[in-house]
N, C-alpha and C. Protein backbone atom coordinates (compact mmCIF):
# COMPACT_ATOMS: atom_id res chain seq x y z
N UNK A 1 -38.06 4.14 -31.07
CA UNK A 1 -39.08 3.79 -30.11
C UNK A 1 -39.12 4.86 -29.05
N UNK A 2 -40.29 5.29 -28.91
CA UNK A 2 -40.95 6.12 -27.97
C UNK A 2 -40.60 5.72 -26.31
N UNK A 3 -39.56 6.38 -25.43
CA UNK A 3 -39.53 5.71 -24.19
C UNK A 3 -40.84 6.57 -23.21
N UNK A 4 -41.71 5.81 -22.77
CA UNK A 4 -42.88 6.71 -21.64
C UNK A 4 -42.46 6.43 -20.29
N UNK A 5 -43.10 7.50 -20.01
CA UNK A 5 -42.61 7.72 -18.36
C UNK A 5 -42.91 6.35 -17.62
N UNK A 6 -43.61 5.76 -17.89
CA UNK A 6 -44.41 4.44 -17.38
C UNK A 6 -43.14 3.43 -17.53
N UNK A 7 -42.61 3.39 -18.20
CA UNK A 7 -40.88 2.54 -19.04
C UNK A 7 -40.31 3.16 -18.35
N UNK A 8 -40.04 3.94 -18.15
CA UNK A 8 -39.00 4.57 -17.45
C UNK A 8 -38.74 4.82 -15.84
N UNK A 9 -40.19 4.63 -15.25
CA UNK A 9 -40.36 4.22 -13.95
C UNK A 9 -40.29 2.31 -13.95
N UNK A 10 -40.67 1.89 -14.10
CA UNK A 10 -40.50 0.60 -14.48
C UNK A 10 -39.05 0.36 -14.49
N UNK A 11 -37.99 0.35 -14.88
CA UNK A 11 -36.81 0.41 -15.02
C UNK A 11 -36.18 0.77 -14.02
N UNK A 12 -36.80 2.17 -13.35
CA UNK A 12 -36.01 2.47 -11.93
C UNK A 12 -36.23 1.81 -11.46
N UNK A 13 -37.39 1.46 -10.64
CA UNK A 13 -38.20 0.58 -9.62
C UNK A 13 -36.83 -1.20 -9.87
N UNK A 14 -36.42 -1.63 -11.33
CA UNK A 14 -35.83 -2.80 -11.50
C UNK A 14 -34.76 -2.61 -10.64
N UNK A 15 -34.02 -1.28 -11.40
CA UNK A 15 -32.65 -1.04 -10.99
C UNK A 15 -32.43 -0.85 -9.40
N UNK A 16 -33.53 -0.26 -9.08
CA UNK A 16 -33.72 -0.27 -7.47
C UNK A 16 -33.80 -1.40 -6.63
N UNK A 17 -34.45 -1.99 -6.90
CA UNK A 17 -34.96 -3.17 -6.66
C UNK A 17 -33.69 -4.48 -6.27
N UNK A 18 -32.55 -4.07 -7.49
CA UNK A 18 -31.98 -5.13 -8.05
C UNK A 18 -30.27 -4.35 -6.85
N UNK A 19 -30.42 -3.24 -7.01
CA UNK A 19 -29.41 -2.90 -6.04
C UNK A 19 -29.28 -2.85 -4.71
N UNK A 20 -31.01 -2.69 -4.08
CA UNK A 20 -30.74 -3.41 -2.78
C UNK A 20 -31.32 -4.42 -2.65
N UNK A 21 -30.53 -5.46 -3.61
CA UNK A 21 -30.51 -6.77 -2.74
C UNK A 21 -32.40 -7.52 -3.17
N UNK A 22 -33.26 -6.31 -3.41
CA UNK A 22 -34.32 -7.20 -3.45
C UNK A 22 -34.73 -8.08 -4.28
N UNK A 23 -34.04 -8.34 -5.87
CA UNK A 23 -34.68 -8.99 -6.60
C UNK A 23 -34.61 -10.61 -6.39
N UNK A 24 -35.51 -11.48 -6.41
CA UNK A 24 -35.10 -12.88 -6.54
C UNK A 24 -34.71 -13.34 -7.15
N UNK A 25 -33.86 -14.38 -6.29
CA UNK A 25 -32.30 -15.16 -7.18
C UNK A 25 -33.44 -16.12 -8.21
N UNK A 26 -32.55 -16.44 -9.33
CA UNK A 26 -32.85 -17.21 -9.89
C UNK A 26 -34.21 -18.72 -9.76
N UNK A 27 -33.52 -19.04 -8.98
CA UNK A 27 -33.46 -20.27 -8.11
C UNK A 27 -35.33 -19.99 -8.11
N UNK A 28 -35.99 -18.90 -7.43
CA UNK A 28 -37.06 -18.74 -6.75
C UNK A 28 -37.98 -18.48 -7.94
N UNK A 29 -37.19 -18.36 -9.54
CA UNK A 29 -38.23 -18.00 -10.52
C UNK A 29 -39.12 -19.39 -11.07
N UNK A 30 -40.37 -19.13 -11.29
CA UNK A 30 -41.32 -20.20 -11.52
C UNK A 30 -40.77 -20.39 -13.21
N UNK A 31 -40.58 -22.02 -13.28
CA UNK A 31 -40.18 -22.55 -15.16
C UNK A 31 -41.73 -22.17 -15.50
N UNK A 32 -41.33 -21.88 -16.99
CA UNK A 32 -42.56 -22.17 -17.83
C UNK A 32 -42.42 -22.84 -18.94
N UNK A 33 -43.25 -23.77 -18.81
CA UNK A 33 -43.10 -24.73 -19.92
C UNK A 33 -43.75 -24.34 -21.19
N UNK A 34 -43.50 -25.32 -22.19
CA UNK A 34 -44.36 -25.06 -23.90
C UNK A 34 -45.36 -24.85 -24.24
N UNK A 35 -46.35 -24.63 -24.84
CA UNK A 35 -47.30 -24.15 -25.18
C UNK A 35 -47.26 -24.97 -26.14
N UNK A 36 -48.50 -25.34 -26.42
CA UNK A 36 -49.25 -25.73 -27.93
C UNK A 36 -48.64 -24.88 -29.25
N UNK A 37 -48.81 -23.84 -28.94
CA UNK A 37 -48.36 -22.60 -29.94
C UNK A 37 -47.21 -23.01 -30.94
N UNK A 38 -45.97 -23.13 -29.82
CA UNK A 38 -44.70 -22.92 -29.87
C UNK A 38 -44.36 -24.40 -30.28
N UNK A 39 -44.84 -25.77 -30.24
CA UNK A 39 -44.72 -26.87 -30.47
C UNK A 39 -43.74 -26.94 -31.74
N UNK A 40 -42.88 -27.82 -32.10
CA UNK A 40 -42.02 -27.93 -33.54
C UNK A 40 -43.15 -28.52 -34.38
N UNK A 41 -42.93 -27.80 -35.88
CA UNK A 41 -44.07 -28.27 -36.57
C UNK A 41 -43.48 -29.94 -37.38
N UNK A 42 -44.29 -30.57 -37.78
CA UNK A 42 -44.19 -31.94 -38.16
C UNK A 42 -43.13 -31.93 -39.33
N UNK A 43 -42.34 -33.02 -39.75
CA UNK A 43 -41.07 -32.85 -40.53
C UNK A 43 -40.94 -32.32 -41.86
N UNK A 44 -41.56 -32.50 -42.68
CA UNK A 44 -42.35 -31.60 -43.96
C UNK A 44 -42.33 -29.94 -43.60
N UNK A 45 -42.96 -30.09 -43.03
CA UNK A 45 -43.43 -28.81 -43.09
C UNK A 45 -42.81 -27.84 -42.45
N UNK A 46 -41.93 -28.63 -41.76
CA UNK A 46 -40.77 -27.64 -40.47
C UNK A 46 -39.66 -27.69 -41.73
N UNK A 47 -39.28 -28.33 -42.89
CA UNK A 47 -38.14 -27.97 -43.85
C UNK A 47 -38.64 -27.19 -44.43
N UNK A 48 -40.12 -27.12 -44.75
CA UNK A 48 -40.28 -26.07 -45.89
C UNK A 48 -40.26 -25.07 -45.26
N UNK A 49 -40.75 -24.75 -44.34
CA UNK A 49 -40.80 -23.16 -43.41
C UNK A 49 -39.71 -23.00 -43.12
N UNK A 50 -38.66 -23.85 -42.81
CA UNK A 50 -36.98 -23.42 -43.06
C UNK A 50 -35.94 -22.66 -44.23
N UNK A 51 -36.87 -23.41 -45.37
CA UNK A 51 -36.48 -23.25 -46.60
C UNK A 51 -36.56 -21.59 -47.21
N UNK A 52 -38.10 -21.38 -46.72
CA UNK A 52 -38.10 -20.21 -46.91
C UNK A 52 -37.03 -18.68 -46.22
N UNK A 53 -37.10 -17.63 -46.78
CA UNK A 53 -36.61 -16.30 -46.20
C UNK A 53 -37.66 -15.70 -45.33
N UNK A 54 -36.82 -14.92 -44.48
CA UNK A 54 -38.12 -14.97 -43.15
C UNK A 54 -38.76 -13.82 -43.50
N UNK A 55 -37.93 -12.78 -45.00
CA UNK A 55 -39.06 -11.61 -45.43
C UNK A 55 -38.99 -11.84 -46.99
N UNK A 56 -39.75 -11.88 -47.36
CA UNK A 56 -39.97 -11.88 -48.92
C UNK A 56 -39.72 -10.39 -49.45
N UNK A 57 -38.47 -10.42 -50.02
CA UNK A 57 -38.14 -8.99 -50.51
C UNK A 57 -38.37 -9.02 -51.96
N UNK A 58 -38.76 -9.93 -52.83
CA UNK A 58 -38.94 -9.56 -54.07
C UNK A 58 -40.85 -8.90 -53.98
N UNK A 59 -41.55 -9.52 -52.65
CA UNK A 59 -42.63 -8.79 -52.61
C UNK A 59 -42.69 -7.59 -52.05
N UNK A 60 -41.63 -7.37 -50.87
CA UNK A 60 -41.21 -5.68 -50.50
C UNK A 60 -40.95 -4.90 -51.54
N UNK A 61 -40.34 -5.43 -52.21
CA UNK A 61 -40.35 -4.42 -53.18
C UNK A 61 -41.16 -3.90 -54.44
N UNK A 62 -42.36 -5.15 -54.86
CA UNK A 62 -43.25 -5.13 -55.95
C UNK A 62 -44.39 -3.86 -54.77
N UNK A 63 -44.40 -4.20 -53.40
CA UNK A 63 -45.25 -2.95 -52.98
C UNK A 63 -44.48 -1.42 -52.84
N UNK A 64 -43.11 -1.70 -52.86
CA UNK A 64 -42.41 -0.43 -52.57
C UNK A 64 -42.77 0.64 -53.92
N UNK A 65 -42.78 -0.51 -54.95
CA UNK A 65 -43.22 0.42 -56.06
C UNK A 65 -44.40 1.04 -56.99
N UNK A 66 -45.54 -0.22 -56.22
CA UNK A 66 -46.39 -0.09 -56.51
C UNK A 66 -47.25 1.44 -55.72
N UNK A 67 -46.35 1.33 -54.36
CA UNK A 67 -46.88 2.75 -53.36
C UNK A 67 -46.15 3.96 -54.23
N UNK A 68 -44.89 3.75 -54.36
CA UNK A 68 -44.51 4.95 -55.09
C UNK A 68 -45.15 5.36 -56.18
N UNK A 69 -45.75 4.22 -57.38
CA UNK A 69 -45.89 4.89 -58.37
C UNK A 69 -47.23 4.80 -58.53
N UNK A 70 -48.10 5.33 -56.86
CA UNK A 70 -49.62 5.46 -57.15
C UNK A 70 -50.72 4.52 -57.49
N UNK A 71 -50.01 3.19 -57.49
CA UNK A 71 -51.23 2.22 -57.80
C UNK A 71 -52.10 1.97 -56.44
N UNK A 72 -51.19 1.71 -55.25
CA UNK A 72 -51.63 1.38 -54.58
C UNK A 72 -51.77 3.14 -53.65
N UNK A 73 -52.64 4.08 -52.56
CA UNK A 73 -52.83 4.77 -52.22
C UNK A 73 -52.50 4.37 -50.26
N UNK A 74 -52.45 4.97 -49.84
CA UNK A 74 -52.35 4.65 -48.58
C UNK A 74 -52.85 5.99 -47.45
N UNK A 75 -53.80 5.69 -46.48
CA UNK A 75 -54.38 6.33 -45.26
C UNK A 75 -53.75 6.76 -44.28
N UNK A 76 -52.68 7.13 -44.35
CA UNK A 76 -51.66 7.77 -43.64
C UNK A 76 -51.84 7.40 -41.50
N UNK A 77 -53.16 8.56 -41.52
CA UNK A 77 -53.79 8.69 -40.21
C UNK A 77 -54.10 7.05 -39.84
N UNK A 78 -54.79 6.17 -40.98
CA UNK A 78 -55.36 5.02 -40.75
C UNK A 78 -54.50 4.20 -39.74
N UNK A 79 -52.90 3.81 -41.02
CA UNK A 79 -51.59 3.00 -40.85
C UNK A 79 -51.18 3.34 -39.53
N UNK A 80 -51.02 4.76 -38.97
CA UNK A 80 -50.42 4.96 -37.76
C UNK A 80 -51.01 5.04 -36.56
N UNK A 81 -52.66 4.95 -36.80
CA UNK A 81 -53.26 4.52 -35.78
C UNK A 81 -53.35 2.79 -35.56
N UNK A 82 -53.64 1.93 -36.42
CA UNK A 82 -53.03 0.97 -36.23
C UNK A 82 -52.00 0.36 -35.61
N UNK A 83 -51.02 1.25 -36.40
CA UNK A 83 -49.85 0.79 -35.81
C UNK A 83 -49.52 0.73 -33.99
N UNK A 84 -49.97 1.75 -33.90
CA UNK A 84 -50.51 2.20 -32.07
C UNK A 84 -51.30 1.31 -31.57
N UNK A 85 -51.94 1.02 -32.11
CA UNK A 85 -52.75 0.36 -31.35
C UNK A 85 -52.64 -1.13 -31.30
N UNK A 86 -51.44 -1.78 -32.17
CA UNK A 86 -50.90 -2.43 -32.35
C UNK A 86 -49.84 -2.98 -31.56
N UNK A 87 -49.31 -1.88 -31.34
CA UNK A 87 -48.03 -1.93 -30.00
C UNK A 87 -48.00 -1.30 -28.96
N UNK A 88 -49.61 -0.81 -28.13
CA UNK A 88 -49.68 -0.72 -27.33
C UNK A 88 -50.33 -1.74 -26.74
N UNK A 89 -50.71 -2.67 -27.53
CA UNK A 89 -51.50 -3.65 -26.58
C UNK A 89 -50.88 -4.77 -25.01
């Protein structure tokens, strides 16, 4: 991972912050509660999504080979602009 100057000021400003004395205690931070999002899913369906592996590697690998051996092609420029723009949001 790419550290930017923007991260890296950010960080001073903490460390600064946090050494004299300015950051707020605990105490003064606002809770945040649950979200809809984040809710536990209903009992069914929270075992089966348990059940599963959280990466399917017999399909990592049906694409690992399918990229290697040319079936599938890939946009190089495309993937890594994506990807950017992905994790800069």
């Amino acid at each position: 991972m790419k550290i930017s100057a923007t991260q890296y000021g950010l960080n001073v400003a903490i460390n600064k912050a946090a050494e004299a004395g300015q950051a707020r205690p605990a105490s003064e931070h606002t809770a945040v509660g649950r979200s809809a999002a984040v809710e536990p899913l209903p009992g069914e369906a929270q075992k089966n999504l348990n059940a599963l592996p959280e990466v399917d590697m017999a399909k990592v690998a049906e694409m690992r080979d399918a990229i290697s051996s040319g079936k599938i092609t890939l946009n190089l420029d495309a993937l890594t602009a994506a990807m950017q723009d992905y994790f800069q949001r």
